[in-house]
Protein backbone atom coordinates (compact mmCIF):
# COMPACT_ATOMS: atom_id res chain seq x y z
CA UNK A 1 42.12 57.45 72.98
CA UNK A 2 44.35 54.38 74.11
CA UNK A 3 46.41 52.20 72.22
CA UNK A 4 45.81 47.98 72.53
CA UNK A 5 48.55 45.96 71.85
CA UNK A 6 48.27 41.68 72.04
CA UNK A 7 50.55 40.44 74.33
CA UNK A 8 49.43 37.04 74.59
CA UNK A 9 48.48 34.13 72.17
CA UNK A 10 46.88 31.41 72.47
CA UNK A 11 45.55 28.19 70.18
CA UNK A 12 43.54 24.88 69.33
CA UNK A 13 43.55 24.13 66.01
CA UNK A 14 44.13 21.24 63.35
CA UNK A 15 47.67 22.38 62.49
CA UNK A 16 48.66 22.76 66.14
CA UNK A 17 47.75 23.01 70.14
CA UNK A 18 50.43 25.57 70.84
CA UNK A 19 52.03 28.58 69.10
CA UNK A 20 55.29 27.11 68.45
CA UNK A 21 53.62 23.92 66.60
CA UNK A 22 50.65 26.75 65.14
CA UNK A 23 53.62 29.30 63.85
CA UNK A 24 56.06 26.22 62.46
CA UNK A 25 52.68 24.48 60.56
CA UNK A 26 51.89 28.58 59.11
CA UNK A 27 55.85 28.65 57.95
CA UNK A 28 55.86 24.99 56.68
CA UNK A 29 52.33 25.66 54.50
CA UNK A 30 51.62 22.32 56.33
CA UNK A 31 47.64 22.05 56.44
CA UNK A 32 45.57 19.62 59.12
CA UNK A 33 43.30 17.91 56.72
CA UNK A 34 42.58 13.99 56.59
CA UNK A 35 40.29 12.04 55.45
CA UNK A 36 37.47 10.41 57.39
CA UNK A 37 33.59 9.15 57.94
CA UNK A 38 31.25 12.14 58.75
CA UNK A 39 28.24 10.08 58.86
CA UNK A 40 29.72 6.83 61.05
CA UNK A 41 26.76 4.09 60.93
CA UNK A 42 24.81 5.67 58.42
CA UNK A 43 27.45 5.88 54.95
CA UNK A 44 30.61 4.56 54.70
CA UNK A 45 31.38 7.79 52.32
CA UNK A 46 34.45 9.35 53.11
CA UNK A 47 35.01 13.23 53.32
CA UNK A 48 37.85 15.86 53.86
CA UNK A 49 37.88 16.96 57.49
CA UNK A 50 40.32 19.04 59.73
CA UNK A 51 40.02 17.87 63.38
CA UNK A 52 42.03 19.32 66.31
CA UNK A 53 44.03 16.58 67.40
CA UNK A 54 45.93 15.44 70.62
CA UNK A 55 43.78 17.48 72.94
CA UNK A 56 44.47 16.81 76.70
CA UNK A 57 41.63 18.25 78.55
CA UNK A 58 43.43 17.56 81.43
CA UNK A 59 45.72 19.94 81.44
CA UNK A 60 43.11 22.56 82.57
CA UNK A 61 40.04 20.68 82.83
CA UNK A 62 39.86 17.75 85.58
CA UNK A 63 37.64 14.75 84.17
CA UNK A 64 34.59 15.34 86.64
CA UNK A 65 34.19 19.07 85.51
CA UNK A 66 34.98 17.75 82.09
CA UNK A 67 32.32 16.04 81.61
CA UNK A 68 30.02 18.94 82.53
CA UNK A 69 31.35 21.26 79.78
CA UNK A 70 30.92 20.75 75.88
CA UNK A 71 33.96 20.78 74.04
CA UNK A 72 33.68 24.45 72.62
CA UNK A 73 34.44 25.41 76.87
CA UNK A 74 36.75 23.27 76.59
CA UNK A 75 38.51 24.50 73.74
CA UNK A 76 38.22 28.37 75.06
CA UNK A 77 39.60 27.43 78.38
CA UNK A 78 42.66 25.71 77.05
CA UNK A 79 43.19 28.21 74.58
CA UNK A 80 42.76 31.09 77.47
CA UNK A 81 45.11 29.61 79.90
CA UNK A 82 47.60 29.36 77.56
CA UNK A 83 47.30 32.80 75.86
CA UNK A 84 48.03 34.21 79.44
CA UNK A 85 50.52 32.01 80.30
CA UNK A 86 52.49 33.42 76.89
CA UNK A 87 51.38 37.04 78.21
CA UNK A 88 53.90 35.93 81.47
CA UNK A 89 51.05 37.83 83.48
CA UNK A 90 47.59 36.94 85.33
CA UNK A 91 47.03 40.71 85.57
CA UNK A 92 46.69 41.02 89.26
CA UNK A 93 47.54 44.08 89.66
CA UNK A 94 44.66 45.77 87.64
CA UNK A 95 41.20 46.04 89.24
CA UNK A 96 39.43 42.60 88.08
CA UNK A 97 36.45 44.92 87.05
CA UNK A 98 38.74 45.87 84.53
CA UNK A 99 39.58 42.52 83.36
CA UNK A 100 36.58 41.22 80.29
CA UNK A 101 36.57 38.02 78.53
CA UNK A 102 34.70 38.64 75.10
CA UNK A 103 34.86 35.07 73.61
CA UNK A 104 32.47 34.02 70.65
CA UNK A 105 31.26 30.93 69.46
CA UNK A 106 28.96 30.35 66.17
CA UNK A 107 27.24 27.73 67.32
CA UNK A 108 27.82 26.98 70.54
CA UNK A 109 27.57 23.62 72.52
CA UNK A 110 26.04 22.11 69.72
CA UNK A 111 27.57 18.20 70.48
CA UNK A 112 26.16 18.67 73.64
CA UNK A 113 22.67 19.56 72.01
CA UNK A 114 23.00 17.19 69.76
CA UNK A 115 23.64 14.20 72.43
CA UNK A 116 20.66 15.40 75.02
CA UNK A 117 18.04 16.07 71.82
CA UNK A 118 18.78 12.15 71.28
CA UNK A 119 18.27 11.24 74.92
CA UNK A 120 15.19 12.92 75.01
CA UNK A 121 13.70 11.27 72.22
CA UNK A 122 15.00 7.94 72.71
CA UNK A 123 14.99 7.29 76.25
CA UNK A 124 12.99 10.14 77.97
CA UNK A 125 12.96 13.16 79.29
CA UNK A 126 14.45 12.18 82.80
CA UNK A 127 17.46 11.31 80.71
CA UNK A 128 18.21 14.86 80.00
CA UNK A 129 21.36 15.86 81.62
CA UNK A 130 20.71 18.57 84.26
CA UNK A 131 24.04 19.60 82.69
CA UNK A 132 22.02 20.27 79.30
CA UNK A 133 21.26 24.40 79.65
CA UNK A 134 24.77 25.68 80.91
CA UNK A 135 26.77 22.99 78.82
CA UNK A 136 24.92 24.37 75.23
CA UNK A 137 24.86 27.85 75.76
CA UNK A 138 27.74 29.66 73.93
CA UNK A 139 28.51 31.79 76.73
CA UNK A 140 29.26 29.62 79.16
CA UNK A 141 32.84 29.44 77.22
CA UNK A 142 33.79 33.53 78.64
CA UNK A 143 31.79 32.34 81.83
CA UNK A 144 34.06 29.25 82.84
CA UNK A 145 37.28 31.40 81.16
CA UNK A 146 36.08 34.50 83.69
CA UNK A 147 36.08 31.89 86.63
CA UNK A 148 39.37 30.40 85.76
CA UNK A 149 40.82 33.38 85.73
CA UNK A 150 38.86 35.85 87.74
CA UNK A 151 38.65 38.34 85.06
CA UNK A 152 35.38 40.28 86.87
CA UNK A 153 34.89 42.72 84.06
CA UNK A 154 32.92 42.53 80.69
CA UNK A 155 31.64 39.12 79.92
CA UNK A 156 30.00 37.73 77.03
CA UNK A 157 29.98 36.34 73.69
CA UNK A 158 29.46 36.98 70.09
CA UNK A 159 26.87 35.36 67.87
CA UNK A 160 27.51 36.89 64.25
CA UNK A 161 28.56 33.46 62.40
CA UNK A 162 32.10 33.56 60.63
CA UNK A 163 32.44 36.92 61.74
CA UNK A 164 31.64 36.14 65.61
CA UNK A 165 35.56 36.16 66.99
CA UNK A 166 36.21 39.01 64.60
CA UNK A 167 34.12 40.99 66.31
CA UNK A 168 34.08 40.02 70.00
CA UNK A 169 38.14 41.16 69.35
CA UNK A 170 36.89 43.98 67.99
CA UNK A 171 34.59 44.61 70.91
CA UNK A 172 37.28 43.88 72.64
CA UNK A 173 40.06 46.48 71.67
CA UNK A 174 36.94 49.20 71.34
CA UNK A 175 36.26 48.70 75.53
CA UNK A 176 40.17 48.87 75.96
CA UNK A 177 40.82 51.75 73.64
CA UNK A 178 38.19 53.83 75.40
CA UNK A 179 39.01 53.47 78.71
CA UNK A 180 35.82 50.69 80.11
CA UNK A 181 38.78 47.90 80.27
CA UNK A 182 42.25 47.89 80.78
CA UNK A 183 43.07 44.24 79.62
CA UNK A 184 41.14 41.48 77.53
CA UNK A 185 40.95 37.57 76.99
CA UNK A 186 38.93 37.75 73.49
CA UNK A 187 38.13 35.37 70.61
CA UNK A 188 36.49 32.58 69.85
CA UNK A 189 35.31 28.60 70.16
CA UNK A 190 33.82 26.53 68.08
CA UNK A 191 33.70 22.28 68.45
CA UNK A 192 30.69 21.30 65.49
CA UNK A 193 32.80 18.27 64.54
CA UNK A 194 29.81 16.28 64.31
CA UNK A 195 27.86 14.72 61.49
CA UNK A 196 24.58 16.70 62.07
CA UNK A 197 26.45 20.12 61.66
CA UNK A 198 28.09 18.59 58.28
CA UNK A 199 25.15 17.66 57.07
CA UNK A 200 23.92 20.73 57.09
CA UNK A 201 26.76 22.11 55.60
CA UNK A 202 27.01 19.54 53.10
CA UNK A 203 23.25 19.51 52.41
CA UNK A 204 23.94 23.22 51.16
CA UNK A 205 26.29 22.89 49.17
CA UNK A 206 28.71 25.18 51.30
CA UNK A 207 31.64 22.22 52.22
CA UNK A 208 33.58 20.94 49.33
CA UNK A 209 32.86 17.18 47.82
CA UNK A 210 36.51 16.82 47.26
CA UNK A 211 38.47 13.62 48.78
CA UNK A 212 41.78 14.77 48.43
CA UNK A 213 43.00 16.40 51.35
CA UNK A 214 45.51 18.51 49.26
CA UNK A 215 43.43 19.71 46.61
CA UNK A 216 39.98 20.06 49.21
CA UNK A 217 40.78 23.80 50.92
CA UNK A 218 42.24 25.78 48.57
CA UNK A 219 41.05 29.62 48.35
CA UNK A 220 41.14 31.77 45.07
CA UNK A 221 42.01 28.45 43.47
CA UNK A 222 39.62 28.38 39.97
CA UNK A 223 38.90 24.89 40.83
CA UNK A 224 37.71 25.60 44.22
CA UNK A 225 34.41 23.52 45.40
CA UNK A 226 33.56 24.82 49.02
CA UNK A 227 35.02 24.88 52.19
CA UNK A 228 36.87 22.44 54.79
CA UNK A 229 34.90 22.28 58.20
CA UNK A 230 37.81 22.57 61.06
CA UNK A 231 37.00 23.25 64.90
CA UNK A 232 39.52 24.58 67.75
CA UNK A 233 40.07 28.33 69.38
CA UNK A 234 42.07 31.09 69.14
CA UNK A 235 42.62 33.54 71.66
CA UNK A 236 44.28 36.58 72.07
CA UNK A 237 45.25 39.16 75.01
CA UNK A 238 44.69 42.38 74.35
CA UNK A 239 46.15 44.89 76.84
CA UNK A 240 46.45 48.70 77.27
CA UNK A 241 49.80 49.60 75.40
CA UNK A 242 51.24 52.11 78.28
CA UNK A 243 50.64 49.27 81.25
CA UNK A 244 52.25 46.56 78.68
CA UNK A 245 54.79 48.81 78.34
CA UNK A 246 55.47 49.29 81.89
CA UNK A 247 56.28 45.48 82.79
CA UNK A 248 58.09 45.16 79.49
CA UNK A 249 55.56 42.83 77.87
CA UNK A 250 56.31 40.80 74.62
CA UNK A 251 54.27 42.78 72.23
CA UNK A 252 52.96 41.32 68.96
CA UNK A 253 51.31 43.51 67.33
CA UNK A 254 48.78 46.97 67.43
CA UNK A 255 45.28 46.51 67.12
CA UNK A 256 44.91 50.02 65.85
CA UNK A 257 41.32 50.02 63.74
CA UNK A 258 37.80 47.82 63.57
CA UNK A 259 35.20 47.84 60.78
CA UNK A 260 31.76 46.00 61.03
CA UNK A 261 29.06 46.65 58.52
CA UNK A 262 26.19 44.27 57.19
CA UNK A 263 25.62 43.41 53.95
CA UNK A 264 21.56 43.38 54.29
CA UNK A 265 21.30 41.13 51.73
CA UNK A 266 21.16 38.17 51.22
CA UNK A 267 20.85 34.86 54.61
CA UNK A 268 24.03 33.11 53.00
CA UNK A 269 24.73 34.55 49.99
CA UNK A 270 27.10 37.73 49.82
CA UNK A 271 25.70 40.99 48.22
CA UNK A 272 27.49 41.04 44.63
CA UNK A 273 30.25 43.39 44.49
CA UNK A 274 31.12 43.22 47.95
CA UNK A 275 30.10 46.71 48.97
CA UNK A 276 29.58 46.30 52.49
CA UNK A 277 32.58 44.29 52.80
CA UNK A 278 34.53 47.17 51.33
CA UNK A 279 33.44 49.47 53.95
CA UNK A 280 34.31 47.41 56.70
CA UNK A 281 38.09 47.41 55.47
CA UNK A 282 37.46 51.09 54.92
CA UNK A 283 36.34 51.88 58.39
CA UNK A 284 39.08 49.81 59.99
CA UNK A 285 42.01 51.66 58.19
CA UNK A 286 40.50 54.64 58.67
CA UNK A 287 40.39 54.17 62.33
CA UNK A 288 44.11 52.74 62.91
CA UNK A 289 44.71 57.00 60.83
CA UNK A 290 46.96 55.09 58.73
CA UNK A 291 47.39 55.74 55.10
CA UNK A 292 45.80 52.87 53.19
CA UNK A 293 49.27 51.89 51.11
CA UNK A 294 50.58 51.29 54.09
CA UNK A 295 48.45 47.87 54.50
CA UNK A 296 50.42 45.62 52.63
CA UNK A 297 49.07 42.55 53.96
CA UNK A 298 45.79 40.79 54.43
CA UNK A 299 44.49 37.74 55.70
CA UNK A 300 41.67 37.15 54.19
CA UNK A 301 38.56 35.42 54.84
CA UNK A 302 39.08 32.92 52.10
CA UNK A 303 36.67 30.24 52.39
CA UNK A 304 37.30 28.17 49.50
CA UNK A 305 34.04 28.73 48.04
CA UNK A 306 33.25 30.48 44.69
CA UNK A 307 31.18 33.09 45.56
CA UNK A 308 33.17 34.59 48.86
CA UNK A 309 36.47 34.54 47.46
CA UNK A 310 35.74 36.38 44.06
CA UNK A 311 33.85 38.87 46.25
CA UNK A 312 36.07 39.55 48.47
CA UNK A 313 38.70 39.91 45.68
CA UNK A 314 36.08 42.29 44.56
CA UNK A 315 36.02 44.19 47.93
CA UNK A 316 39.96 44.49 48.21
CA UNK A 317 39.81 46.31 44.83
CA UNK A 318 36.72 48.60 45.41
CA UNK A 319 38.58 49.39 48.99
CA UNK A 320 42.11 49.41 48.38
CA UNK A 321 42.17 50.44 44.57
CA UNK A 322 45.29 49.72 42.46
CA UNK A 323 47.03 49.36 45.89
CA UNK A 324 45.38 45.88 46.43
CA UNK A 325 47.37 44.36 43.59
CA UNK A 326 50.75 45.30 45.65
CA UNK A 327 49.46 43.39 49.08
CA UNK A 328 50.08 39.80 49.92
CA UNK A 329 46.54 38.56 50.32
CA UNK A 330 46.44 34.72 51.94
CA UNK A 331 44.08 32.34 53.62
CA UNK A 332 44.46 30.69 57.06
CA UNK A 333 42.07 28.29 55.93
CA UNK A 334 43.99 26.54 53.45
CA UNK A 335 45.65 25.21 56.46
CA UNK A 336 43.16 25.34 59.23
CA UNK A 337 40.04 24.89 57.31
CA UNK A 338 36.69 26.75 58.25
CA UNK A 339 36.07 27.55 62.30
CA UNK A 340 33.62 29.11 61.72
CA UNK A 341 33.29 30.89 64.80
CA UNK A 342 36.67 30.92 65.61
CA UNK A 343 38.26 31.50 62.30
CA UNK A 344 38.79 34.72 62.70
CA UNK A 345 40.25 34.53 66.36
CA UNK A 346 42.64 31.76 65.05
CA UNK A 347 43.57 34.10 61.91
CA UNK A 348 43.77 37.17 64.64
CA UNK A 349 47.17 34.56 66.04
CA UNK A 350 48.56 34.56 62.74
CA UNK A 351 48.62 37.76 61.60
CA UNK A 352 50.09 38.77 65.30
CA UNK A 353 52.93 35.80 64.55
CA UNK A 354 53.73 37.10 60.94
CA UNK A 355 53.86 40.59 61.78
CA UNK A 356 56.03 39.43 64.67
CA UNK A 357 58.57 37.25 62.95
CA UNK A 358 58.03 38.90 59.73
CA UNK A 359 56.46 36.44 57.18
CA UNK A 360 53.38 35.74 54.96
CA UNK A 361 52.40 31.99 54.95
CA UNK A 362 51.61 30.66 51.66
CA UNK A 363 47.76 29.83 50.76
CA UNK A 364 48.21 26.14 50.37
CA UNK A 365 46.93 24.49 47.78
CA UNK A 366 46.71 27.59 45.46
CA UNK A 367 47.67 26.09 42.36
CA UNK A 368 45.50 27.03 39.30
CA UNK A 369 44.96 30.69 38.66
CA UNK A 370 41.29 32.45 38.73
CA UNK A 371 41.23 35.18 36.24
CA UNK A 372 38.63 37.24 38.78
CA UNK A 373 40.71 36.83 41.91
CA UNK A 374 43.37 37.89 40.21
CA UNK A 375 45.25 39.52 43.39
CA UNK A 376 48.58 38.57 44.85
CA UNK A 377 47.11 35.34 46.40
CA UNK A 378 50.67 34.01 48.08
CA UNK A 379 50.65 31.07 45.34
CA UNK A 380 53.95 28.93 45.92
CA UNK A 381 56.09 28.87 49.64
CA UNK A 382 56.41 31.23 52.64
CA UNK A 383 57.86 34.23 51.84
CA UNK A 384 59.96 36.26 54.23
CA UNK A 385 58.67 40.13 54.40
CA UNK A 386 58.20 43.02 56.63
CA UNK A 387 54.11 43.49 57.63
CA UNK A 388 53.77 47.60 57.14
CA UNK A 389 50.10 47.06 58.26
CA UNK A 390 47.80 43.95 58.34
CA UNK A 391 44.08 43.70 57.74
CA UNK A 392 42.21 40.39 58.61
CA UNK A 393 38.53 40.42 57.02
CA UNK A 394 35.97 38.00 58.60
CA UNK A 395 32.62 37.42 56.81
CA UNK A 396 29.49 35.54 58.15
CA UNK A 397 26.18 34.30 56.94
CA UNK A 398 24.00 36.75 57.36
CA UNK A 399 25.46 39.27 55.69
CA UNK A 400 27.94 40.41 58.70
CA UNK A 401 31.48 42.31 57.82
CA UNK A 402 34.36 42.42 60.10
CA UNK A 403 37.38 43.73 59.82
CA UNK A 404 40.97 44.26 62.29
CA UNK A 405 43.65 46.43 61.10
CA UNK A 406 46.79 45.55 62.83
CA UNK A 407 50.17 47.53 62.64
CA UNK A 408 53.68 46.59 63.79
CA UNK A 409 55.08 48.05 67.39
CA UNK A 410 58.42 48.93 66.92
């Protein structure tokens, strides 16, 4: 079996466009949430959002192609290009067969749905773009990242929810680690910033009501009321560790074990007790043939709502024992918000950038104590401290369990 390393990172996200500005917001506990109309024309109610902002599409994109791709391309291309560029390699020298992009998206191209669904009905069906098909599809984001880049091998994307980048990366590091790829451009996409998808969000009671931008994300907070809805990419490169090696590569981190399981449960609720998610951690750890006191960090899925975080708390414990009370358990989101999609390719760049530089980011906004997730939550400010072993946990409607176990490379 062969060992992945990432060796490139790239992101879009509320708190940042780049890794410098995406590492400095994680260190500062600075979140991306402001407040602003979901509903424009039809309320005037005001709601906590977290928006990716100062995009230049440019920069990759020119403004006739542009405006043939939805946003959640767009966001997977930018992302992409600038996770190789930090890799200092376009991988030239390996077969391109080799090469697979495994990018996921929850939802897709769903302002481009959205937009042609409204043409349609209000002025025809000859107003439907002939850009409609490839612009909604989720995988045209890996298809227009394979053409940039003329990465020939494995190509597709991941439809699991919250879980989806969690496990294309997993995907990812399994076709790399037995021998079907020797390099990767995997995570995910996701642009819903749109009042249809908060509607339905809202209409479920899943996004929080709050209209305070400090006290609207806050995970394993007892006051919690739901989540934040963000949008942007993250992106990692995953690469064989002996060829990374051999051209001296900046290595991150290991990607050393993945863990998927289902609940079969529940459409949107998780199965009480956390069970599945338990195994998932389990299967991960076991994989990386690590002991499990040696994790002594994990970034959690956190959403912010009640249910998740108390079972996930739950899962730590039924998975990790008394040892879960010694690991530094934070949320991403607290910052970020919810990417849905891409959450857990955006939280796959932090854990890389804290194991690197050896930190744990705070969970921001953590201020009143919840006597059932009662781990060590990373209340308060960064703190400085050496990642033994990571695991980053990924949950999705549906019932779907991911998990990454990531260990340092010395």
């Amino acid at each position: 079996m062969r060992r992945v390393v990432i060796t490139g990172l790239g992101v879009l996200s509320p708190i940042g466009n780049t890794v410098e500005t995406f590492r400095d917001s994680l260190r500062a506990g600075r979140h991306g949430f402001t407040l602003d109309s979901w509903f424009p024309g039809q309320t005037d109610e005001q709601n906590v959002v977290a928006r990716v902002k100062d995009f230049d599409v440019s920069e990759y994109i020119d403004k006739k192609e542009a405006r043939r791709t939805d946003p959640v391309t767009q966001y997977a291309v930018y992302a992409s290009k600038k996770a190789l560029e930090d890799a200092g390699t376009d991988f030239s020298d390996i077969d391109p067969y080799k090469r697979g992009v495994i990018i996921a998206s929850g939802i897709g191209g769903i302002q481009t749905t959205e937009e042609q669904i409204l043409n349609y009905h209000n002025k025809g069906n000859g107003r439907v773009s002939v850009f409609t098909i490839p612009m909604m599809i989720g995988n045209m984001a890996p298809g227009v990242v394979a053409i940039k880049t003329g990465f020939k091998g494995v190509n597709y994307t991941i439809v699991s929810a919250c879980a989806s980048s969690t496990h294309a990366i997993g995907e990812a590091f399994r076709m790399i680690k037995h021998g079907y790829l020797d390099c990767a451009i995997s995570g995910g996409s996701e642009a819903c910033s749109i009042g249809f998808a908060m509607a339905g969000f809202n209409n479920m009671h899943a996004v929080t009501r709050s209209t305070d931008p400090d006290r609207a994300s806050i995970p394993f907070d007892k006051e919690r009321s739901g989540f934040v809805l963000g949008e942007g990419a993250g992106i990692v490169i995953l690469e064989e560790y002996e060829h990374a090696k051999a051209r001296g590569a900046k290595i991150y981190a290991e990607i050393a074990g993945y863990g998927a399981t289902c609940d079969a449960y529940h459409e949107t609720s998780p199965a009480p007790g956390g069970e599945a998610g338990a195994k998932a951690m389990e299967l991960a750890v076991a994989e990386a043939m690590v002991p499990f006191n040696t994790i002594n960090y994990c970034n959690a899925h956190g959403t912010s709502t009640k249910l998740n975080d108390e079972t996930e708390t739950a899962a730590l414990k039924k998975t990790f024992g008394e040892h879960a009370y010694k690991m530094a358990v934070n949320s991403t989101k607290s910052m970020t918000g919810h990417l849905l999609g891409a959450a857990g390719g955006v939280e796959a760049v932090a854990v890389a950038l804290q194991m690197k530089e050896g930190f744990v980011h705070p969970t921001v906004g953590l201020t009143v104590d919840d006597e059932v997730c009662d781990l060590d939550n990373c209340k308060g400010s960064t703190r400085e401290m050496k990642i033994t072993g990571a695991i980053s946990n990924s949950l999705g409607f549906g019932g779907h369990n991911a998990t990454l176990c990531f260990l340092p490379v010395e």
